[in-house]
Protein backbone atom coordinates (compact mmCIF):
# COMPACT_ATOMS: atom_id res chain seq x y z
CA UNK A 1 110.52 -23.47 153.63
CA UNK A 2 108.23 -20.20 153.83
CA UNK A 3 105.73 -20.12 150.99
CA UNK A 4 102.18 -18.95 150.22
CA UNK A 5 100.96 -22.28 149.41
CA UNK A 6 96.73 -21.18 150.51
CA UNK A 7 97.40 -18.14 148.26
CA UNK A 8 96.23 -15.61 150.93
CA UNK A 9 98.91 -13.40 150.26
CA UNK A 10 100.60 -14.34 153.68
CA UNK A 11 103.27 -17.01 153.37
CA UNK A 12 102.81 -20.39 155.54
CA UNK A 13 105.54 -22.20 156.97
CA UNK A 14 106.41 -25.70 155.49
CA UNK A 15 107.52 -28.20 157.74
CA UNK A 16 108.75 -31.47 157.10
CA UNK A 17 109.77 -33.52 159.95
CA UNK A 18 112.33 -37.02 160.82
CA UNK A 19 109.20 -38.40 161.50
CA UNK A 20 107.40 -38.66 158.36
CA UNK A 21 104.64 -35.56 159.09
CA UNK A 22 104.45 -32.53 156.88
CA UNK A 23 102.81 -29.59 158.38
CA UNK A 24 101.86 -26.29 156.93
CA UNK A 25 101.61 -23.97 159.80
CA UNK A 26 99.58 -20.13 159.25
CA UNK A 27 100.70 -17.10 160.99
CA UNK A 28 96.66 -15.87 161.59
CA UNK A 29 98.20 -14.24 164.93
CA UNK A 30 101.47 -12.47 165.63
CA UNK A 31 101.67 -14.83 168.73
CA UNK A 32 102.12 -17.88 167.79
CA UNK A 33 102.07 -20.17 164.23
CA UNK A 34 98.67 -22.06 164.03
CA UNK A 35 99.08 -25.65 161.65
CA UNK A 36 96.39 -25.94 159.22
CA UNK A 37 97.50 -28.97 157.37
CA UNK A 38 99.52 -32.05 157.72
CA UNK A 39 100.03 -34.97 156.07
CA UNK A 40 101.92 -38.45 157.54
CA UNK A 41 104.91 -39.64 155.20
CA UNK A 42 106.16 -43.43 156.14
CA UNK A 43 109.67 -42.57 155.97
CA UNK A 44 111.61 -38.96 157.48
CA UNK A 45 111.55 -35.48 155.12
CA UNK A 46 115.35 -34.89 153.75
CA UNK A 47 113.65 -31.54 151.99
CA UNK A 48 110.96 -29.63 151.38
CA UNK A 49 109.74 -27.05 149.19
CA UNK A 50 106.87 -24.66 147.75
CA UNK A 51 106.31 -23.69 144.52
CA UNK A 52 104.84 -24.08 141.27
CA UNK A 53 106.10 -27.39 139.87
CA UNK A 54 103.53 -29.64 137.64
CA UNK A 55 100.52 -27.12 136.12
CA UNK A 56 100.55 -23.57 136.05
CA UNK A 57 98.60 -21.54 138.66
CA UNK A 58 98.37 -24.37 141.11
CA UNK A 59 100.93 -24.08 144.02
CA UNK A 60 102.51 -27.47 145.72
CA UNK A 61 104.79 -28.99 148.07
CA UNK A 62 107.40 -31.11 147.12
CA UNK A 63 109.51 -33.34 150.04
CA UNK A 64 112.42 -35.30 149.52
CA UNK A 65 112.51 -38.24 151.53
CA UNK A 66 115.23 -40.56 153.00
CA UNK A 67 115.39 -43.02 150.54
CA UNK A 68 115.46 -40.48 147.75
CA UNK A 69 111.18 -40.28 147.10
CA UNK A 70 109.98 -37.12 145.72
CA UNK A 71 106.42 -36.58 146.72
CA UNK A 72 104.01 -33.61 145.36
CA UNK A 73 101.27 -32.33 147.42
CA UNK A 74 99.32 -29.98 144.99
CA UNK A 75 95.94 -27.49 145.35
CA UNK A 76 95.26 -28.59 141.74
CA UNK A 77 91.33 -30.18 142.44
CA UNK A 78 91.70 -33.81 142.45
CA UNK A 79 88.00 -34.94 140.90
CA UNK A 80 86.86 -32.90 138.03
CA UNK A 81 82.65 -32.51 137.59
CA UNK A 82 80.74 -33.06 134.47
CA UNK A 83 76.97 -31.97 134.37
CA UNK A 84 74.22 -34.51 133.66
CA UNK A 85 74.86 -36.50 130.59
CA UNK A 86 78.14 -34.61 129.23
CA UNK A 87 80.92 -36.78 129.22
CA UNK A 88 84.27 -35.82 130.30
CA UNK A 89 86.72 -35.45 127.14
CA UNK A 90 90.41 -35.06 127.77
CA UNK A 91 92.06 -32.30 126.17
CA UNK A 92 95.18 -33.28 123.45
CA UNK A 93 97.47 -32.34 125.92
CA UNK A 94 96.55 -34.75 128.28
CA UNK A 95 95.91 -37.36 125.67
CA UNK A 96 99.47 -36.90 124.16
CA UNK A 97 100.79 -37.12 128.15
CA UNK A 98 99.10 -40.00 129.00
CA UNK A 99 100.10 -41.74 125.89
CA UNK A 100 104.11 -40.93 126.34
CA UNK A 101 103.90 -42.13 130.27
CA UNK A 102 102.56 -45.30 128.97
CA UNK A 103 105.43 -45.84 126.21
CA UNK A 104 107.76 -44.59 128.70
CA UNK A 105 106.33 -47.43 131.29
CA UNK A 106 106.29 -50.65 128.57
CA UNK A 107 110.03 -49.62 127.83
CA UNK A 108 111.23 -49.70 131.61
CA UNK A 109 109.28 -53.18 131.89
CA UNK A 110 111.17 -54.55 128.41
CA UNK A 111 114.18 -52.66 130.07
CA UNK A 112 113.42 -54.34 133.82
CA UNK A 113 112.85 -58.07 131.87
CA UNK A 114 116.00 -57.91 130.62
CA UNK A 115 117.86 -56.89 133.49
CA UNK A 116 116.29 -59.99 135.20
CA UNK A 117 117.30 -62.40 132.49
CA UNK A 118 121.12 -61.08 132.57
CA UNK A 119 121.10 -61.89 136.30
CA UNK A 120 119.61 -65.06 135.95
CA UNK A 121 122.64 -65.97 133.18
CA UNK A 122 125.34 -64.25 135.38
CA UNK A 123 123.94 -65.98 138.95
CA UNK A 124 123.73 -69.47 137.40
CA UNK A 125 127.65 -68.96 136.04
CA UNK A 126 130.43 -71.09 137.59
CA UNK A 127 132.47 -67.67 137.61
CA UNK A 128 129.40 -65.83 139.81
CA UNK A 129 130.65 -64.27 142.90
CA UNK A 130 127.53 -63.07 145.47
CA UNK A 131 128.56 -60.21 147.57
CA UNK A 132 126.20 -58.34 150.09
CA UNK A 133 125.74 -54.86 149.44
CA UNK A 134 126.67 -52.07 151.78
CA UNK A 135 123.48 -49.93 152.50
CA UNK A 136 124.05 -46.24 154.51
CA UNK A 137 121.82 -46.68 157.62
CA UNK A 138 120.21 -43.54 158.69
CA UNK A 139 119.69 -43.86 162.54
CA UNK A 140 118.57 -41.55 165.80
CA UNK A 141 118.38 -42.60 169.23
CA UNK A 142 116.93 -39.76 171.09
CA UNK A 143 115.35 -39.11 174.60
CA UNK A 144 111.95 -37.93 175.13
CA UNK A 145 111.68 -35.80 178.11
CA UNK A 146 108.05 -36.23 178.14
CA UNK A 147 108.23 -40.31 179.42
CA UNK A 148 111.66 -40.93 180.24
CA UNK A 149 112.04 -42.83 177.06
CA UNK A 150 114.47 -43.47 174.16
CA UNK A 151 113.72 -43.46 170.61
CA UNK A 152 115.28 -45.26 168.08
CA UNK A 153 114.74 -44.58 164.49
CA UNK A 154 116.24 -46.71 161.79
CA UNK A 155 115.82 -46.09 157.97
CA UNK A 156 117.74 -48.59 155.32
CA UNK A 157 117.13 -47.40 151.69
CA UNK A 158 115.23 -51.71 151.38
CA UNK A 159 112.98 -53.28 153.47
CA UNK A 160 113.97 -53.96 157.54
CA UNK A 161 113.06 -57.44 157.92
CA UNK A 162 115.19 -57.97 161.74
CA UNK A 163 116.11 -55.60 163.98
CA UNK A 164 117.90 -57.30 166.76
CA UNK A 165 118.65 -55.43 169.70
CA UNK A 166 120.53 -57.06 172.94
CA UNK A 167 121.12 -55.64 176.36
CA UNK A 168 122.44 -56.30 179.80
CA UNK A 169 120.03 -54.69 181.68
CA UNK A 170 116.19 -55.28 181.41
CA UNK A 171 114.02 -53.49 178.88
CA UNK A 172 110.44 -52.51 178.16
CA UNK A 173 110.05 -51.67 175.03
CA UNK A 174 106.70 -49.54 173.99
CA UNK A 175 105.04 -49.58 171.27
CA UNK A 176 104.07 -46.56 168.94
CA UNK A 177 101.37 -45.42 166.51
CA UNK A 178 103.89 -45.42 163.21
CA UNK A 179 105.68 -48.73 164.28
CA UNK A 180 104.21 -52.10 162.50
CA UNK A 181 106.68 -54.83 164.15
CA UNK A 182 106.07 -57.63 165.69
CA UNK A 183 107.75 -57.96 168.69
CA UNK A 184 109.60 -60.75 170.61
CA UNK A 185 111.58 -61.71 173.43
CA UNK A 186 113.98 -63.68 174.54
CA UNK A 187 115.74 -64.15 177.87
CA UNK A 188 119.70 -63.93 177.77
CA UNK A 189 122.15 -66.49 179.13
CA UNK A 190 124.14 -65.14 182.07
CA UNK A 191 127.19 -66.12 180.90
């Protein structure tokens, strides 16, 4: 997406990458784009977008991720100052708001608890059939020119707990900066 998200009156380029990283690139030269922000996602971008979204007259980036994730990266200022002694009083706007997300959360857990306790009746049924559910598997295997390498990306919408991968020929596999696997081998029978 193209948006002015530094509010210099020149848009900035929004990036959002298979690889996780967002990256806000400035055109400061008609040469080339110079990146002046990024920030490292754990799962690939579906989407991205500028605009104002949450609080009026503070710009931000939303990305859609893989699994379906929205994430917001606003300019609103994070920590808020008070001087010496003056405490920091929220206004009834954010009171009320605070308030409703809280209601909102103790119904979802009441909602959640229930949910539980009708699986727990249906599992322990004679009549209870277990099935495995079919999850879309987002996958890339790409060269890199750069070290005569391959690249395989997977992304399941749950947690990867095995990736198995088997090969006639020998393989090295490398390890990467992103990737927290544990790795191990085993040697193939012949036949």
């Amino acid at each position: 997406d193209s948006f002015d998200i530094l509010g210099d009156g020149v848009k900035e380029l929004l990036v959002g990458r298979d690889d996780g990283m967002i990256e806000i690139y400035n055109f400061e030269s008609a040469d080339e784009p110079v990146l002046r922000h990024d920030y490292a996602l754990s799962e690939s971008i579906a989407s991205i977008q500028g605009g104002c979204v949450g609080k009026d007259g503070y710009d931000e980036i939303l990305a859609a991720t893989y699994s379906g994730w929205l994430t917001g990266l606003t300019t609103e200022p994070v920590h808020r100052e008070g001087g010496s002694g003056e405490e920091l009083k929220l206004s009834q706007e954010m009171q009320s708001k605070i308030s409703s997300l809280r209601s909102e959360l103790e119904q979802l857990q009441m909602k959640v608890l229930q949910e539980r306790e009708k699986y727990q009746q249906s599992s322990q049924s004679s009549t209870a059939v277990s099935s495995v559910p079919a999850f879309s598997v987002n996958d890339k295997f790409t060269l890199n020119k750069d070290d005569a390498s391959y690249s395989l990306i997977l992304e399941v919408q749950t947690a990867i707990d095995n990736v198995l991968v088997q090969s006639d020929v020998p393989l090295d596999l490398l390890d990467v900066d992103k990737n927290s696997a544990v790795v191990s081998f085993s040697s193939c029978d012949s036949e």
